[in-house]
C-alpha atoms as a PDB file:
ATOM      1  CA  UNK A   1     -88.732  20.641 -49.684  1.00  0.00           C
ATOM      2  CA  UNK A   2     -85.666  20.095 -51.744  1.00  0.00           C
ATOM      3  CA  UNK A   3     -82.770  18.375 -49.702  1.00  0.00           C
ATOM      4  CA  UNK A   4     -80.161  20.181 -49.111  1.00  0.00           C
ATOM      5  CA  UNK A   5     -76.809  20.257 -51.013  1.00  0.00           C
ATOM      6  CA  UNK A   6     -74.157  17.814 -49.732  1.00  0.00           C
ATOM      7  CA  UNK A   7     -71.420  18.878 -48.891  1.00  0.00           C
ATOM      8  CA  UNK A   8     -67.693  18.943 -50.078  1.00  0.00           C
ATOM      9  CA  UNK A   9     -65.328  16.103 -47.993  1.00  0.00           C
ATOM     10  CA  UNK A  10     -62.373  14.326 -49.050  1.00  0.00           C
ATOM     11  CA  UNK A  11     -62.525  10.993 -50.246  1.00  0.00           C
ATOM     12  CA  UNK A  12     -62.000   8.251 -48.011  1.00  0.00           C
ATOM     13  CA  UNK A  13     -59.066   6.655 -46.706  1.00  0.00           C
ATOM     14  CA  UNK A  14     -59.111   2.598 -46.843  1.00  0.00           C
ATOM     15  CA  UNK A  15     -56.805   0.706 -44.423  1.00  0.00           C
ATOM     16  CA  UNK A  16     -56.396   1.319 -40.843  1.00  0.00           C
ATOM     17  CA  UNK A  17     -53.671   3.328 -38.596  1.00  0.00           C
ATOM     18  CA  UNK A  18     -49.763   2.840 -39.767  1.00  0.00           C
ATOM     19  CA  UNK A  19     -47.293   1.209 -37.473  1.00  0.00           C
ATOM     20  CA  UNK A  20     -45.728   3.215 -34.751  1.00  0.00           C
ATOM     21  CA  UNK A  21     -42.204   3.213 -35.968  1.00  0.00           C
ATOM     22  CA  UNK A  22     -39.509   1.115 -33.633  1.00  0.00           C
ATOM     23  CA  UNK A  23     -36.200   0.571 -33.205  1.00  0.00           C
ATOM     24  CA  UNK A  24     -34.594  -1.138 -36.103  1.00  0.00           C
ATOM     25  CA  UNK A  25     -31.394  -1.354 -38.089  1.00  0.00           C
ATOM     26  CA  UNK A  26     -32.044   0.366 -41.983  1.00  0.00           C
ATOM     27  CA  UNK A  27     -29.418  -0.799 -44.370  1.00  0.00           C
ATOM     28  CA  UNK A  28     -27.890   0.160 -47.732  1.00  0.00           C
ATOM     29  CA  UNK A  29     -25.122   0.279 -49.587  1.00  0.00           C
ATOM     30  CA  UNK A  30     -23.199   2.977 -47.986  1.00  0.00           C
ATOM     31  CA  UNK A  31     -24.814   3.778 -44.652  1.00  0.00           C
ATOM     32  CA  UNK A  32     -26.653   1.869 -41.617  1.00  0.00           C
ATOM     33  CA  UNK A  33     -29.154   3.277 -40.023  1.00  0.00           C
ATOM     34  CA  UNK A  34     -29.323   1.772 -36.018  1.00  0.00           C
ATOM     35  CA  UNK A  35     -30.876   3.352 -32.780  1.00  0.00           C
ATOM     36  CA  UNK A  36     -28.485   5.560 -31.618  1.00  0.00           C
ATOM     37  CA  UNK A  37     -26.345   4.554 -28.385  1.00  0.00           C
ATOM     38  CA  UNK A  38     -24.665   6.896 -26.703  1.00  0.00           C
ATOM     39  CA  UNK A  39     -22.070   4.366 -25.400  1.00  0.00           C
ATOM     40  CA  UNK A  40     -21.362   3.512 -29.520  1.00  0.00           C
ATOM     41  CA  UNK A  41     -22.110   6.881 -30.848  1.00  0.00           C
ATOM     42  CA  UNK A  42     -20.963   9.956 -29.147  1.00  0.00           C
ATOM     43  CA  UNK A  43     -17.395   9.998 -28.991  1.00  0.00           C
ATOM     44  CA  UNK A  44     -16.849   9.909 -32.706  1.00  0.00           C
ATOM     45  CA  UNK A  45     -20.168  12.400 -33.214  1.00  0.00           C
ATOM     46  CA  UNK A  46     -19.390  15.006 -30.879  1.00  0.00           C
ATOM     47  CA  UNK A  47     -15.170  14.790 -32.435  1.00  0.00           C
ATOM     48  CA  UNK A  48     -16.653  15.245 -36.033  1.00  0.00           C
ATOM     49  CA  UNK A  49     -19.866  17.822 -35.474  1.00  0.00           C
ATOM     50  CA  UNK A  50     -17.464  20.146 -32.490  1.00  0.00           C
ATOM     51  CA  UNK A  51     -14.488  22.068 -33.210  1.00  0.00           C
ATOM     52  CA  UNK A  52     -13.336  25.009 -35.278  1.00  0.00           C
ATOM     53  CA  UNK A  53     -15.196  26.012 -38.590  1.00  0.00           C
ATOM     54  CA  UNK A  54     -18.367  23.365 -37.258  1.00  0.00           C
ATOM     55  CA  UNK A  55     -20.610  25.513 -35.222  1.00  0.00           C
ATOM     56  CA  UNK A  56     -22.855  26.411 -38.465  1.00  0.00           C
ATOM     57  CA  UNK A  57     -23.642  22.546 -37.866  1.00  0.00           C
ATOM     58  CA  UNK A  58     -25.902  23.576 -34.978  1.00  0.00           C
ATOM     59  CA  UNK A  59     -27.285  26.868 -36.324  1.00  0.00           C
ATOM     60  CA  UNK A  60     -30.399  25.606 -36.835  1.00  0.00           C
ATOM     61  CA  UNK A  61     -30.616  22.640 -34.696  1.00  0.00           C
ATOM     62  CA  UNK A  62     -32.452  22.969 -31.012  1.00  0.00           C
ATOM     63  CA  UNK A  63     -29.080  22.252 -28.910  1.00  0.00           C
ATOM     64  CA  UNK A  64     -26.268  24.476 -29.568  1.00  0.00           C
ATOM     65  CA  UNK A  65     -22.511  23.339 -29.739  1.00  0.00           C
ATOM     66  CA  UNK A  66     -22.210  21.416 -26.342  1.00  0.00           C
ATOM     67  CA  UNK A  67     -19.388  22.422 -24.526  1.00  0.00           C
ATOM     68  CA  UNK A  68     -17.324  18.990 -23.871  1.00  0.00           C
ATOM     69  CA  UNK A  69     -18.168  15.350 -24.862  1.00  0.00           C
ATOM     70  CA  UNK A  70     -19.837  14.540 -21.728  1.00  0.00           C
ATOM     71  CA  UNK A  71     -22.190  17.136 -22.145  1.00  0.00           C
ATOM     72  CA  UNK A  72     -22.892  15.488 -25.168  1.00  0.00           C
ATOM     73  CA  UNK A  73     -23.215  12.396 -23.934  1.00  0.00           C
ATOM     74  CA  UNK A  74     -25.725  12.924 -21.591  1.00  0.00           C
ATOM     75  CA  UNK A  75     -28.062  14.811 -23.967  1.00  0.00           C
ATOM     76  CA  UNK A  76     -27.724  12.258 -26.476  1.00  0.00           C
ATOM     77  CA  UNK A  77     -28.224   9.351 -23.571  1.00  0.00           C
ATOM     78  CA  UNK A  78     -31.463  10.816 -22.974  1.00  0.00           C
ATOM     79  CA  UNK A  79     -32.302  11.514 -26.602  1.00  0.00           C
ATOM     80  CA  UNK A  80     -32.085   7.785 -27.166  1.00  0.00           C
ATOM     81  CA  UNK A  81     -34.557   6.369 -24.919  1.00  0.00           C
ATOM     82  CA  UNK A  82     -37.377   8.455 -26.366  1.00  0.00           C
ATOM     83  CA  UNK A  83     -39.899   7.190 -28.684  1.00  0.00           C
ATOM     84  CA  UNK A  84     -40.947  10.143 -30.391  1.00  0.00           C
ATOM     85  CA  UNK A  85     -38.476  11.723 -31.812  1.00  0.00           C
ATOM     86  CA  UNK A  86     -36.679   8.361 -32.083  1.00  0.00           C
ATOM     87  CA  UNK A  87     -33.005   8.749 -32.992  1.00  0.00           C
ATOM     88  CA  UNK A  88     -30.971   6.839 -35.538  1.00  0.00           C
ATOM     89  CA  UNK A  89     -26.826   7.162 -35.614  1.00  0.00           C
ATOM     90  CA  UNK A  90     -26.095   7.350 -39.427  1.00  0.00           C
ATOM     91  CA  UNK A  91     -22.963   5.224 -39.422  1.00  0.00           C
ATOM     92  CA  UNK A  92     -20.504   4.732 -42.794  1.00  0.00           C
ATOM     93  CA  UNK A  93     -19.819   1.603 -44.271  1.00  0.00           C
ATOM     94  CA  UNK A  94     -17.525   0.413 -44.107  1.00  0.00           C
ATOM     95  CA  UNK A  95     -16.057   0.437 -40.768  1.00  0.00           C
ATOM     96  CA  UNK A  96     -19.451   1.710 -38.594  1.00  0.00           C
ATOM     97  CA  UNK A  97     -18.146   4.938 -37.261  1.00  0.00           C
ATOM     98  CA  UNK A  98     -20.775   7.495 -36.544  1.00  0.00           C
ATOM     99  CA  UNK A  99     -20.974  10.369 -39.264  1.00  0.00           C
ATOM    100  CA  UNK A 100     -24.532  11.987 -38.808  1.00  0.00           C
ATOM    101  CA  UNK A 101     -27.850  11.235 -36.953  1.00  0.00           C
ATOM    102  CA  UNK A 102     -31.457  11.627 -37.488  1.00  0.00           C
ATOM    103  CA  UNK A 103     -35.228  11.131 -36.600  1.00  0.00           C
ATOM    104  CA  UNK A 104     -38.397   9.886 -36.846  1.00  0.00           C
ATOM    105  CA  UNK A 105     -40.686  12.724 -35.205  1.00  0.00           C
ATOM    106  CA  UNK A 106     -44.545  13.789 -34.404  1.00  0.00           C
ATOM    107  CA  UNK A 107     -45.696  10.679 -35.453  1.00  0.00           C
ATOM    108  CA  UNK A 108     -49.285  10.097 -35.821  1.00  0.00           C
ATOM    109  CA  UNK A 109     -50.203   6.637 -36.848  1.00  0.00           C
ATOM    110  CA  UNK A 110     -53.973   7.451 -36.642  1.00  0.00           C
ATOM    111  CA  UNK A 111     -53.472  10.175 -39.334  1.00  0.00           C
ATOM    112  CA  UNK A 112     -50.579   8.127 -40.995  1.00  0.00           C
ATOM    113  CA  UNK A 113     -48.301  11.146 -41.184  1.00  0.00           C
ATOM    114  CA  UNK A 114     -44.808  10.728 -39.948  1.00  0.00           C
ATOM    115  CA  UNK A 115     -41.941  13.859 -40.059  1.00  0.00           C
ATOM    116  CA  UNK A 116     -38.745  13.384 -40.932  1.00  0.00           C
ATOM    117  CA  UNK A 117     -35.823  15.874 -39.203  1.00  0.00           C
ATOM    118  CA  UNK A 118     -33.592  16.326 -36.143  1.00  0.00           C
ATOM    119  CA  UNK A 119     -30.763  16.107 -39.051  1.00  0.00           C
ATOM    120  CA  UNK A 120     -27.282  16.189 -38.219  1.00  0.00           C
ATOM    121  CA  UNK A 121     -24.810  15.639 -41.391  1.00  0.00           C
ATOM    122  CA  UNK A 122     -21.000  15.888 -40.443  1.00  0.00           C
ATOM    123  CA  UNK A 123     -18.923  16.766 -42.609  1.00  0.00           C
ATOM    124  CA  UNK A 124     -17.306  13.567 -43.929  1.00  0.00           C
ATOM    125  CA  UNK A 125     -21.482  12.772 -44.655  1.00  0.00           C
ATOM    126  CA  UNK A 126     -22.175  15.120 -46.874  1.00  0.00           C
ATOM    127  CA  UNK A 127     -22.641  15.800 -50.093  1.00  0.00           C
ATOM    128  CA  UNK A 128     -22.076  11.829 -50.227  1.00  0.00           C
ATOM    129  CA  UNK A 129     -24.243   9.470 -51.992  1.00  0.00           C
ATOM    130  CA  UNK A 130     -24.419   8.204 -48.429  1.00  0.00           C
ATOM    131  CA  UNK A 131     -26.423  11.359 -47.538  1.00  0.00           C
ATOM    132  CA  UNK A 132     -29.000  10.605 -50.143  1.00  0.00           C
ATOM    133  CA  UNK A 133     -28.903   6.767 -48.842  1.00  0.00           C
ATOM    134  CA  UNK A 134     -29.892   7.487 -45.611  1.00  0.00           C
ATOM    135  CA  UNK A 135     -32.908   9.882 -46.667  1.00  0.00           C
ATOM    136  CA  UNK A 136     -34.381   7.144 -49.384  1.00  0.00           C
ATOM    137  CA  UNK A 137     -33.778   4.206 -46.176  1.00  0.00           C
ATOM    138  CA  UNK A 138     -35.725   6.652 -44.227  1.00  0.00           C
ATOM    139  CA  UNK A 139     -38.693   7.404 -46.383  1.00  0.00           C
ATOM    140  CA  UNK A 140     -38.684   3.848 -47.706  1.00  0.00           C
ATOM    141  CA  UNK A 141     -39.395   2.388 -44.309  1.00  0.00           C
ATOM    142  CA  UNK A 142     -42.015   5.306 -43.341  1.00  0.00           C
ATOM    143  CA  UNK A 143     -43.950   4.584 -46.896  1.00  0.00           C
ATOM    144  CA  UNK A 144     -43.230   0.847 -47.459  1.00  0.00           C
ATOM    145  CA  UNK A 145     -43.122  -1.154 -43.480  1.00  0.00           C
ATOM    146  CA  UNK A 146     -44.973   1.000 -41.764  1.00  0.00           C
ATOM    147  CA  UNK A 147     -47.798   2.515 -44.002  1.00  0.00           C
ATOM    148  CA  UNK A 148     -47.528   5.982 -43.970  1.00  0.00           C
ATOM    149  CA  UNK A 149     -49.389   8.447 -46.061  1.00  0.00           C
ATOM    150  CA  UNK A 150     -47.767  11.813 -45.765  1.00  0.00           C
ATOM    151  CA  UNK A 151     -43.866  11.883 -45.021  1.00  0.00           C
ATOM    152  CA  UNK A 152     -43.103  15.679 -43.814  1.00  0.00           C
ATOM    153  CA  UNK A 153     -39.998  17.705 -44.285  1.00  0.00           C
ATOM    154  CA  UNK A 154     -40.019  20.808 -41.892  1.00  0.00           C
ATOM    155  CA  UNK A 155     -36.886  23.629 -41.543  1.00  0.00           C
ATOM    156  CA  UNK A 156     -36.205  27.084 -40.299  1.00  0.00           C
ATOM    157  CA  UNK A 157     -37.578  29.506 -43.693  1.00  0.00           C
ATOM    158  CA  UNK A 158     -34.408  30.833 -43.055  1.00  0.00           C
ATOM    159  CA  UNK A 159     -31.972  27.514 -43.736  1.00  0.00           C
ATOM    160  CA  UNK A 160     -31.688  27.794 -47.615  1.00  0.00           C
ATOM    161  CA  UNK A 161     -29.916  24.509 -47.405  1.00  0.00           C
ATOM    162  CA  UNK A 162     -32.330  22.676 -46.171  1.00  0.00           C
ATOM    163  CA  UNK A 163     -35.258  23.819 -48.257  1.00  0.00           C
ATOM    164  CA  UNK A 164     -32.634  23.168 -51.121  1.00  0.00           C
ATOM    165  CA  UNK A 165     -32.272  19.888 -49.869  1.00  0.00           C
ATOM    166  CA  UNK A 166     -35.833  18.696 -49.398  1.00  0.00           C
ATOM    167  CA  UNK A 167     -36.749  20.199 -52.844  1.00  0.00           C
ATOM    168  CA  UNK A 168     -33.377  17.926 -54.042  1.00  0.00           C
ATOM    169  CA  UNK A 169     -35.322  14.723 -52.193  1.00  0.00           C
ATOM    170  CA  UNK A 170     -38.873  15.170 -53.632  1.00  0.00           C
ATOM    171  CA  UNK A 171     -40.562  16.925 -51.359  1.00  0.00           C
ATOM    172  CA  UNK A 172     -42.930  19.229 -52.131  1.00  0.00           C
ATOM    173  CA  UNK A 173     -43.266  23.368 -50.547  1.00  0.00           C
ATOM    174  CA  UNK A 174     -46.561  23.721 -49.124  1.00  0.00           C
ATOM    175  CA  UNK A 175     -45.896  27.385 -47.332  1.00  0.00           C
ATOM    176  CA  UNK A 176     -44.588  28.977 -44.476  1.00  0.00           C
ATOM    177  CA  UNK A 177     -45.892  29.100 -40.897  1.00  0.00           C
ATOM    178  CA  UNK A 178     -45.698  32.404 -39.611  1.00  0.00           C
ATOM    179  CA  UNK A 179     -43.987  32.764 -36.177  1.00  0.00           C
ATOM    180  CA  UNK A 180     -44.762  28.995 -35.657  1.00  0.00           C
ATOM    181  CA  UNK A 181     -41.834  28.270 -33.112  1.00  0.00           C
ATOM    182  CA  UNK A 182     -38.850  30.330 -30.716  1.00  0.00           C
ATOM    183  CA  UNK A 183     -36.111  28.134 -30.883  1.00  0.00           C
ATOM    184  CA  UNK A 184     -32.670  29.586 -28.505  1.00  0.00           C
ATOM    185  CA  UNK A 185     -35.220  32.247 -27.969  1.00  0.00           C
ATOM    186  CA  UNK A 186     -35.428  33.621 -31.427  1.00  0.00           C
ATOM    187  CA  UNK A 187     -38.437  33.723 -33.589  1.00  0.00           C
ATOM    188  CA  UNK A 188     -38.882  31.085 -36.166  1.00  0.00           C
ATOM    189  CA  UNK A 189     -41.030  31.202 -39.024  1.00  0.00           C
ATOM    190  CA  UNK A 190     -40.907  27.312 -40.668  1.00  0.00           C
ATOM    191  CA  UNK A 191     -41.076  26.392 -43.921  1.00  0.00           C
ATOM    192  CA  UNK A 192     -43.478  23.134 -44.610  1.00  0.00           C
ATOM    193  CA  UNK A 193     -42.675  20.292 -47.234  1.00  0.00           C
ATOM    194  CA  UNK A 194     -44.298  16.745 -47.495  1.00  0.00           C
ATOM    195  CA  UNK A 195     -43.592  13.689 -49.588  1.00  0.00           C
ATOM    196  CA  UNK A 196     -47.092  11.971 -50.330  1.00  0.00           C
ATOM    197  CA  UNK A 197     -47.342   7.932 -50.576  1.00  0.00           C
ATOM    198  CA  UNK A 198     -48.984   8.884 -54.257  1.00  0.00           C
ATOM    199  CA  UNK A 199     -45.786  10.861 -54.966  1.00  0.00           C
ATOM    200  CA  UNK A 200     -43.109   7.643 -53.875  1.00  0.00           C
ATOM    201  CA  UNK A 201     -43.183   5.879 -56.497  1.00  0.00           C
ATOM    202  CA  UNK A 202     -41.320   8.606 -58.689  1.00  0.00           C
ATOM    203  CA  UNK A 203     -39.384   9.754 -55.878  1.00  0.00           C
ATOM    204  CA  UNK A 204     -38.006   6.063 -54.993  1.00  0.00           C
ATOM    205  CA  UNK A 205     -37.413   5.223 -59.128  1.00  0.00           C
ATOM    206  CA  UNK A 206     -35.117   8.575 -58.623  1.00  0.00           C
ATOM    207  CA  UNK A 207     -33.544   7.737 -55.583  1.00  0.00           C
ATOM    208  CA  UNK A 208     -32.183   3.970 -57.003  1.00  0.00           C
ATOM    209  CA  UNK A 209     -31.533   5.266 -60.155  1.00  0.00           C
ATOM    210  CA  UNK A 210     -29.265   7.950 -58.438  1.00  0.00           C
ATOM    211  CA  UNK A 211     -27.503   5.147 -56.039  1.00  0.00           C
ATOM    212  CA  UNK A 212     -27.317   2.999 -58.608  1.00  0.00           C
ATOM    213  CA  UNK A 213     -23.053   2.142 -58.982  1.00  0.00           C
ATOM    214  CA  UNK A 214     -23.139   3.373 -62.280  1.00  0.00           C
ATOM    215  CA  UNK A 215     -24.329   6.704 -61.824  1.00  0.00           C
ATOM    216  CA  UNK A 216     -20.731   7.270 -59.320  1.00  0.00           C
ATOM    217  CA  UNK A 217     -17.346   7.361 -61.108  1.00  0.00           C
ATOM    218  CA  UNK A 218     -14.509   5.750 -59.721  1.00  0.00           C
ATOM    219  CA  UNK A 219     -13.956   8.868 -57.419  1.00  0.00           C
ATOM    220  CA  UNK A 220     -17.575   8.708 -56.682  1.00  0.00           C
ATOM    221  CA  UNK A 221     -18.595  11.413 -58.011  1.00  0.00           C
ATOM    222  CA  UNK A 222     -22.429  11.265 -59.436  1.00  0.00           C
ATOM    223  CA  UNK A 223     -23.000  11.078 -63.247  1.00  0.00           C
ATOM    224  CA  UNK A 224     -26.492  12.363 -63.092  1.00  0.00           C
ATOM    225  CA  UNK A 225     -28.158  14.644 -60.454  1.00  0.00           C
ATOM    226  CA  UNK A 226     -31.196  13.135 -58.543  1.00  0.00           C
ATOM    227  CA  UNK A 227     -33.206  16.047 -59.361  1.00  0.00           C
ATOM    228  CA  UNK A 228     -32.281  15.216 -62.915  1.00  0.00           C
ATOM    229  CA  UNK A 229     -32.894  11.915 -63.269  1.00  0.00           C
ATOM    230  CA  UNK A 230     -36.145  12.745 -61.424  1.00  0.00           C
ATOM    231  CA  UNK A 231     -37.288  15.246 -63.714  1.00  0.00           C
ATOM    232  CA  UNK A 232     -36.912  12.561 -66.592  1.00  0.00           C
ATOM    233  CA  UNK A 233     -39.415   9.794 -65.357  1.00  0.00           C
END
Protein backbone atom coordinates (compact mmCIF):
# COMPACT_ATOMS: atom_id res chain seq x y z
CA UNK A 1 0.00 0.00 0.00
CA UNK A 2 1.38 3.26 -1.17
CA UNK A 3 1.85 5.84 1.77
CA UNK A 4 -0.08 8.43 1.74
CA UNK A 5 0.67 11.98 0.44
CA UNK A 6 2.14 14.38 3.03
CA UNK A 7 0.74 17.03 3.58
CA UNK A 8 1.15 20.87 2.96
CA UNK A 9 2.60 22.88 6.41
CA UNK A 10 4.59 25.87 6.68
CA UNK A 11 8.09 25.75 7.20
CA UNK A 12 9.43 25.91 10.51
CA UNK A 13 10.14 28.62 12.76
CA UNK A 14 13.77 28.45 14.56
CA UNK A 15 14.23 30.39 17.84
CA UNK A 16 11.98 30.40 20.72
CA UNK A 17 9.08 32.91 22.05
CA UNK A 18 9.96 36.91 21.72
CA UNK A 19 10.25 39.04 24.79
CA UNK A 20 7.15 40.35 26.40
CA UNK A 21 7.64 43.99 25.76
CA UNK A 22 8.31 46.32 29.11
CA UNK A 23 8.50 49.53 30.13
CA UNK A 24 11.34 51.41 28.61
CA UNK A 25 12.39 54.81 27.36
CA UNK A 26 12.75 54.67 23.07
CA UNK A 27 14.84 57.52 21.85
CA UNK A 28 15.56 59.46 18.65
CA UNK A 29 16.26 62.43 17.30
CA UNK A 30 13.08 64.24 17.64
CA UNK A 31 10.83 62.28 19.98
CA UNK A 32 11.12 60.03 23.32
CA UNK A 33 9.18 57.41 23.74
CA UNK A 34 8.61 56.73 27.93
CA UNK A 35 5.72 54.87 29.82
CA UNK A 36 3.17 57.18 30.07
CA UNK A 37 2.46 58.89 33.62
CA UNK A 38 -0.44 60.45 34.17
CA UNK A 39 1.10 62.78 36.82
CA UNK A 40 3.79 63.93 33.71
CA UNK A 41 1.48 63.46 30.87
CA UNK A 42 -2.07 64.51 31.03
CA UNK A 43 -2.27 68.03 31.57
CA UNK A 44 -0.44 69.01 28.44
CA UNK A 45 -2.30 65.86 26.42
CA UNK A 46 -5.72 66.45 27.31
CA UNK A 47 -4.90 70.81 26.55
CA UNK A 48 -3.55 69.77 23.03
CA UNK A 49 -6.00 66.61 21.91
CA UNK A 50 -9.53 68.72 23.69
CA UNK A 51 -10.95 71.83 22.51
CA UNK A 52 -12.58 73.31 19.44
CA UNK A 53 -11.85 71.89 15.86
CA UNK A 54 -10.07 68.49 17.90
CA UNK A 55 -12.87 66.10 18.39
CA UNK A 56 -12.06 64.28 14.87
CA UNK A 57 -8.93 63.30 17.13
CA UNK A 58 -11.15 60.76 18.89
CA UNK A 59 -13.37 59.65 15.99
CA UNK A 60 -11.94 56.58 15.78
CA UNK A 61 -10.34 56.01 19.02
CA UNK A 62 -12.34 53.77 21.86
CA UNK A 63 -12.79 56.85 24.44
CA UNK A 64 -14.50 59.79 23.14
CA UNK A 65 -13.52 63.50 23.98
CA UNK A 66 -13.45 63.34 27.89
CA UNK A 67 -15.26 65.97 29.33
CA UNK A 68 -12.61 67.82 31.78
CA UNK A 69 -8.92 66.97 32.54
CA UNK A 70 -9.65 64.92 35.46
CA UNK A 71 -11.68 62.72 33.58
CA UNK A 72 -8.77 62.32 31.65
CA UNK A 73 -6.63 61.75 34.15
CA UNK A 74 -8.15 59.01 35.65
CA UNK A 75 -8.62 57.03 32.40
CA UNK A 76 -5.19 57.57 31.46
CA UNK A 77 -4.00 56.63 35.32
CA UNK A 78 -5.49 53.40 34.76
CA UNK A 79 -4.36 53.01 31.16
CA UNK A 80 -0.82 53.16 32.47
CA UNK A 81 -0.58 50.40 34.80
CA UNK A 82 -1.65 47.84 32.22
CA UNK A 83 0.62 45.56 30.50
CA UNK A 84 -1.14 44.82 27.48
CA UNK A 85 -1.91 47.50 25.79
CA UNK A 86 1.13 49.20 27.36
CA UNK A 87 1.13 52.96 26.82
CA UNK A 88 3.97 55.21 25.75
CA UNK A 89 3.61 59.35 26.02
CA UNK A 90 5.24 60.52 22.69
CA UNK A 91 7.03 63.56 24.08
CA UNK A 92 9.00 66.37 21.66
CA UNK A 93 12.44 67.12 21.94
CA UNK A 94 13.35 69.33 22.92
CA UNK A 95 11.71 70.40 25.99
CA UNK A 96 9.64 66.83 26.88
CA UNK A 97 6.13 68.08 26.67
CA UNK A 98 3.61 65.47 25.77
CA UNK A 99 2.38 65.69 22.01
CA UNK A 100 0.83 62.16 21.22
CA UNK A 101 0.69 58.63 22.80
CA UNK A 102 0.69 55.12 21.72
CA UNK A 103 0.80 51.26 22.28
CA UNK A 104 2.09 48.10 22.28
CA UNK A 105 -1.12 45.73 22.09
CA UNK A 106 -2.34 41.85 21.83
CA UNK A 107 0.92 40.72 22.25
CA UNK A 108 1.69 37.18 21.78
CA UNK A 109 5.25 36.27 22.42
CA UNK A 110 4.53 32.53 21.76
CA UNK A 111 3.40 33.43 18.18
CA UNK A 112 5.92 36.43 18.05
CA UNK A 113 3.30 38.82 16.72
CA UNK A 114 2.99 42.12 18.41
CA UNK A 115 0.21 45.09 17.17
CA UNK A 116 0.97 48.35 17.01
CA UNK A 117 -2.12 51.13 17.69
CA UNK A 118 -4.03 53.01 20.41
CA UNK A 119 -2.52 56.15 18.31
CA UNK A 120 -3.08 59.51 19.41
CA UNK A 121 -1.15 62.31 17.20
CA UNK A 122 -1.91 65.99 18.36
CA UNK A 123 -1.71 68.34 16.30
CA UNK A 124 1.69 69.98 16.86
CA UNK A 125 2.84 65.90 16.10
CA UNK A 126 1.85 65.55 12.97
CA UNK A 127 2.79 65.48 9.79
CA UNK A 128 6.33 65.92 11.62
CA UNK A 129 9.30 63.90 10.95
CA UNK A 130 8.72 63.26 14.63
CA UNK A 131 5.58 61.28 13.67
CA UNK A 132 7.54 59.00 11.45
CA UNK A 133 10.30 58.81 14.42
CA UNK A 134 8.15 57.48 16.78
CA UNK A 135 6.63 54.69 14.37
CA UNK A 136 10.36 53.45 13.12
CA UNK A 137 11.41 53.57 17.38
CA UNK A 138 8.38 51.50 17.69
CA UNK A 139 8.82 48.83 15.10
CA UNK A 140 12.57 48.87 15.64
CA UNK A 141 12.26 47.72 19.21
CA UNK A 142 9.30 45.11 18.36
CA UNK A 143 11.67 43.57 15.37
CA UNK A 144 15.21 44.22 16.74
CA UNK A 145 15.07 43.80 21.17
CA UNK A 146 12.41 41.84 21.42
CA UNK A 147 12.21 39.35 18.42
CA UNK A 148 9.14 39.73 16.83
CA UNK A 149 8.01 38.21 13.62
CA UNK A 150 4.87 39.90 12.47
CA UNK A 151 4.36 43.69 13.55
CA UNK A 152 0.43 44.44 12.89
CA UNK A 153 -1.21 47.64 11.89
CA UNK A 154 -5.07 47.45 12.50
CA UNK A 155 -7.80 50.62 11.84
CA UNK A 156 -11.45 51.27 11.36
CA UNK A 157 -11.93 50.38 7.09
CA UNK A 158 -13.48 53.50 7.39
CA UNK A 159 -10.30 55.89 8.67
CA UNK A 160 -8.71 56.63 5.18
CA UNK A 161 -5.96 58.25 7.14
CA UNK A 162 -4.88 55.65 8.80
CA UNK A 163 -4.82 53.02 6.09
CA UNK A 164 -2.95 55.94 4.21
CA UNK A 165 -0.67 56.04 6.90
CA UNK A 166 0.24 52.41 7.45
CA UNK A 167 0.58 51.95 3.63
CA UNK A 168 3.07 55.36 4.06
CA UNK A 169 5.05 53.10 6.96
CA UNK A 170 5.43 49.76 5.07
CA UNK A 171 2.85 47.88 6.02
CA UNK A 172 1.25 45.70 3.97
CA UNK A 173 -3.13 45.32 3.35
CA UNK A 174 -4.04 41.90 4.03
CA UNK A 175 -8.13 42.48 3.94
CA UNK A 176 -10.92 43.50 5.83
CA UNK A 177 -12.69 41.79 8.74
CA UNK A 178 -16.21 41.95 8.31
CA UNK A 179 -18.21 43.26 11.34
CA UNK A 180 -15.12 42.30 13.49
CA UNK A 181 -15.76 44.89 16.40
CA UNK A 182 -18.79 47.64 17.87
CA UNK A 183 -16.85 50.30 19.09
CA UNK A 184 -19.34 53.49 20.88
CA UNK A 185 -21.87 50.99 19.79
CA UNK A 186 -21.43 51.23 16.09
CA UNK A 187 -20.42 48.50 13.80
CA UNK A 188 -16.86 48.27 12.75
CA UNK A 189 -15.55 46.47 9.95
CA UNK A 190 -11.35 46.65 10.38
CA UNK A 191 -9.00 46.83 7.96
CA UNK A 192 -5.74 44.41 8.62
CA UNK A 193 -2.02 45.42 7.77
CA UNK A 194 1.27 43.72 9.03
CA UNK A 195 4.93 44.56 8.74
CA UNK A 196 6.89 41.11 8.50
CA UNK A 197 10.56 40.75 10.17
CA UNK A 198 11.51 39.58 6.31
CA UNK A 199 10.03 42.91 5.13
CA UNK A 200 12.28 45.33 7.93
CA UNK A 201 15.08 45.50 6.47
CA UNK A 202 13.67 47.69 3.49
CA UNK A 203 11.28 49.33 5.62
CA UNK A 204 14.07 50.47 8.31
CA UNK A 205 16.76 51.51 5.17
CA UNK A 206 13.51 53.84 4.30
CA UNK A 207 12.76 55.02 7.53
CA UNK A 208 16.72 56.41 8.24
CA UNK A 209 17.06 57.46 4.96
CA UNK A 210 13.83 59.61 5.45
CA UNK A 211 15.11 60.98 9.08
CA UNK A 212 18.21 61.39 7.88
CA UNK A 213 19.04 65.64 8.47
CA UNK A 214 19.52 65.98 5.00
CA UNK A 215 16.41 64.86 3.67
CA UNK A 216 14.63 68.16 6.02
CA UNK A 217 15.31 71.73 4.81
CA UNK A 218 16.00 74.33 7.13
CA UNK A 219 12.15 74.72 7.72
CA UNK A 220 12.03 71.03 8.01
CA UNK A 221 10.31 70.27 5.44
CA UNK A 222 11.21 66.62 3.82
CA UNK A 223 13.20 66.50 0.51
CA UNK A 224 12.09 63.05 -0.38
CA UNK A 225 8.87 61.17 0.64
CA UNK A 226 9.36 57.88 2.67
CA UNK A 227 7.24 56.08 0.33
CA UNK A 228 9.64 57.39 -2.26
CA UNK A 229 12.73 56.71 -1.08
CA UNK A 230 11.20 53.29 -0.25
CA UNK A 231 10.12 52.51 -3.57
CA UNK A 232 13.84 53.13 -4.76
CA UNK A 233 15.75 50.40 -2.67
Amino acid sequence: MAPAPALPLGPPVPGGPARRPEPTVLEGRHVRLVPFEAERHAAALFALSHGPEKEALWAYLSPAPFPDAAAFARHYADAATKADPLLFAIEEKPGGRAVGHVTYMRIEPAHRVIEVGNILYTPPLQRTAGASEAMYLMARHAFEELGYRRYEWKCNALNAPSRRAAERLGFTFEGVFRQHMIVKGLSRDTAWFALLDTDWPRAKAAFEAFLAPGNFDAEGRQRRRLEEIRAAL
